[in-house]
C-alpha atoms as a PDB file:
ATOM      1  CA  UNK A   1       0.000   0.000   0.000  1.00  0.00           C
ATOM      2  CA  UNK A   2       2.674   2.951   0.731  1.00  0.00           C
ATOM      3  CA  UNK A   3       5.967   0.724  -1.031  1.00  0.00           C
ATOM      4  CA  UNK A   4       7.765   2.656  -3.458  1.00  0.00           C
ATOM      5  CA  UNK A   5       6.048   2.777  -7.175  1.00  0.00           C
ATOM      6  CA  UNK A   6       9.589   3.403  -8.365  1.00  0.00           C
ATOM      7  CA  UNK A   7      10.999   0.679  -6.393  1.00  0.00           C
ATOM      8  CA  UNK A   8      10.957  -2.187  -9.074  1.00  0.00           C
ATOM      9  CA  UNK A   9      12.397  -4.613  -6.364  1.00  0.00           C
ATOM     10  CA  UNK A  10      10.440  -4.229  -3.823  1.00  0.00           C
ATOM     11  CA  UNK A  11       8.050  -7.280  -3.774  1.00  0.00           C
ATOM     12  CA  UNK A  12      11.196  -9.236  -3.668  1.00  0.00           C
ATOM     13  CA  UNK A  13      12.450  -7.108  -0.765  1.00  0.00           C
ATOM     14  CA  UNK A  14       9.550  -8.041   1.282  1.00  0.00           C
ATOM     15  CA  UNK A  15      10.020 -11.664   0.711  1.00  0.00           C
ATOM     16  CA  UNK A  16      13.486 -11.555   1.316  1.00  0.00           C
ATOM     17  CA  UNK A  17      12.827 -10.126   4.628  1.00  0.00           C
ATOM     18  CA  UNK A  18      10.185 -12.373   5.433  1.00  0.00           C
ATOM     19  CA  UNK A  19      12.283 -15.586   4.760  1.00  0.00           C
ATOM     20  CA  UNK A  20      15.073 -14.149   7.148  1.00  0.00           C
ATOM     21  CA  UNK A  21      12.484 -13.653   9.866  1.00  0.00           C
ATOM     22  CA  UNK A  22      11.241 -17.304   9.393  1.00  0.00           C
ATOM     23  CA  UNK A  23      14.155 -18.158   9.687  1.00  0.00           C
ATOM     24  CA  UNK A  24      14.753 -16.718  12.881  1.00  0.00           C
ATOM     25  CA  UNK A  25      17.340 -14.067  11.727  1.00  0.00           C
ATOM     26  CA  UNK A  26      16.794 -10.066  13.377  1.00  0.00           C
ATOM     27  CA  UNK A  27      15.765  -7.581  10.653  1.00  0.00           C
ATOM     28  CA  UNK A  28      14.736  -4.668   9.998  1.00  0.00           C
ATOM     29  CA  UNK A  29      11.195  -4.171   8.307  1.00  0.00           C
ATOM     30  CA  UNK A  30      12.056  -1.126   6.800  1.00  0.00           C
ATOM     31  CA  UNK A  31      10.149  -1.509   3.360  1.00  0.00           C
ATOM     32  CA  UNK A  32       7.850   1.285   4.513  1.00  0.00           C
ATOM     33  CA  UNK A  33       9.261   4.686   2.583  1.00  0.00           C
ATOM     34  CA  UNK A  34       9.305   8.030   4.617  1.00  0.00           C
ATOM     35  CA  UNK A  35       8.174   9.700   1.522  1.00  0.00           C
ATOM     36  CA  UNK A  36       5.179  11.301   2.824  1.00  0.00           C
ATOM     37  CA  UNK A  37       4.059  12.273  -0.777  1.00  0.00           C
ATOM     38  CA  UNK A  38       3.147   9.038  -0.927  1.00  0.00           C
ATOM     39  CA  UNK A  39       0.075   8.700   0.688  1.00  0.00           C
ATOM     40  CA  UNK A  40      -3.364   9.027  -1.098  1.00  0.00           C
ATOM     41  CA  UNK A  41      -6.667   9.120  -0.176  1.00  0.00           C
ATOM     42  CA  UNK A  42      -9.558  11.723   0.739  1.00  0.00           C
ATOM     43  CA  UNK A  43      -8.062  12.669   4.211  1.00  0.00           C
ATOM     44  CA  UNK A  44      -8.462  16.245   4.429  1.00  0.00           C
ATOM     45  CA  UNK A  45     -10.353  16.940   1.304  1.00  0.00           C
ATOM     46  CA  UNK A  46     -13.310  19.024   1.153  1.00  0.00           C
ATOM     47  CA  UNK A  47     -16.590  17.485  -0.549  1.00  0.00           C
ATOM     48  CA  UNK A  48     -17.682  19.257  -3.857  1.00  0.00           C
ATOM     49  CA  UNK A  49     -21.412  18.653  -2.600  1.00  0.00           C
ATOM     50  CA  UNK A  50     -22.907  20.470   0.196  1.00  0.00           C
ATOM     51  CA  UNK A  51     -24.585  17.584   0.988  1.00  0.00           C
ATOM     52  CA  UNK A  52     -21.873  15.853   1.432  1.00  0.00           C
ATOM     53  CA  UNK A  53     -20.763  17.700   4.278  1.00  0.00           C
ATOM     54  CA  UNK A  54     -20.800  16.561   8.219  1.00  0.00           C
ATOM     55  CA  UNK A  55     -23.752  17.674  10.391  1.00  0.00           C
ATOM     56  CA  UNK A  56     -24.020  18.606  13.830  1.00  0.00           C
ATOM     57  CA  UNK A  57     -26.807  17.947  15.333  1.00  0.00           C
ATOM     58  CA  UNK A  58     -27.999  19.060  18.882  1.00  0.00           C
ATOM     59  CA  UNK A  59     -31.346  19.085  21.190  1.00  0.00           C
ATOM     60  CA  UNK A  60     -30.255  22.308  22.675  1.00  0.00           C
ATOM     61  CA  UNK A  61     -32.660  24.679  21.694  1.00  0.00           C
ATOM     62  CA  UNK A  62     -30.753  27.830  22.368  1.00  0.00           C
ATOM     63  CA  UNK A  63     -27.559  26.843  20.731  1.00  0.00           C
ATOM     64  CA  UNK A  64     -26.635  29.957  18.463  1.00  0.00           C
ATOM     65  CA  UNK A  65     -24.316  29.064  15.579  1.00  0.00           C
ATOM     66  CA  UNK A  66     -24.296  29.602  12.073  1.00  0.00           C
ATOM     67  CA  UNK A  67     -25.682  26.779   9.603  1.00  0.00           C
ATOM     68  CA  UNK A  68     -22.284  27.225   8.212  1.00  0.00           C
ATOM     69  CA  UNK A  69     -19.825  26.554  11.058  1.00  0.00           C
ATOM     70  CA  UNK A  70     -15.832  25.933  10.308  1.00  0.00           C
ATOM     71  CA  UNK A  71     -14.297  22.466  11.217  1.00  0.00           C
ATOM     72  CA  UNK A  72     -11.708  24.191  14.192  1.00  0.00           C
ATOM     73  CA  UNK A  73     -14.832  25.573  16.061  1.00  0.00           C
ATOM     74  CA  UNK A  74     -16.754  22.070  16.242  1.00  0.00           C
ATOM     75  CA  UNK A  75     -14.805  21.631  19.713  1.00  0.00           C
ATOM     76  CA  UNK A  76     -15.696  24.768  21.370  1.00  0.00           C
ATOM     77  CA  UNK A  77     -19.425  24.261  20.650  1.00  0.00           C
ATOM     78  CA  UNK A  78     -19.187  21.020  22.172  1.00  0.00           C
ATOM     79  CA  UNK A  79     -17.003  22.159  25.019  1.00  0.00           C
ATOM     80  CA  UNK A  80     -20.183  25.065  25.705  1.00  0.00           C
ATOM     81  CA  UNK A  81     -22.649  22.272  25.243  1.00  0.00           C
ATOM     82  CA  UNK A  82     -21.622  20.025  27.583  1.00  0.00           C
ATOM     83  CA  UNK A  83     -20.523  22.687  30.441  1.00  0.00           C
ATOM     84  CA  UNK A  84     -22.853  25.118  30.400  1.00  0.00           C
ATOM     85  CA  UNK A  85     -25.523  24.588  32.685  1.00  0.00           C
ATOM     86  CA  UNK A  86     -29.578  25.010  31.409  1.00  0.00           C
END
């Protein structure tokens, strides 16, 4: 999953490694690149449709935020929801 895509040995890397463990030799499983550039996937990224987008949903009544609220100020609502006192 995260090997090196320019790496054209690297399947036989991992075996390599694997035998020595079997075979009760120490080694290093360093097959793992710290090429952060790398990794792929949809951490982070921002849906195209609205409705896509996470909800909060409360049962306070009185809760006075925007219906557009920014990711970094999800913890402070919850931190006033759950201290403040009714």
């Amino acid at each position: 999953m995260l090997t090196d895509p320019k790496d054209k040995l690297v399947m036989a890397k991992v075996v390599a490694m694997l035998l020595k463990k079997k075979m009760g030799f120490r080694t290093v499983m360093n097959i793992i690149p710290l090429d952060a550039t790398l990794v792929k996937g949809s951490h982070g990224r921002i849906p195209e449709d609205k409705a896509d987008l996470p909800i909060l949903i409360t049962d306070q009544v009185n809760s006075s935020f925007n219906d557009d609220i920014e990711a970094t100020d999800v913890y402070g609502i919850l931190k006033k929801h759950l201290t403040e006192e009714e």
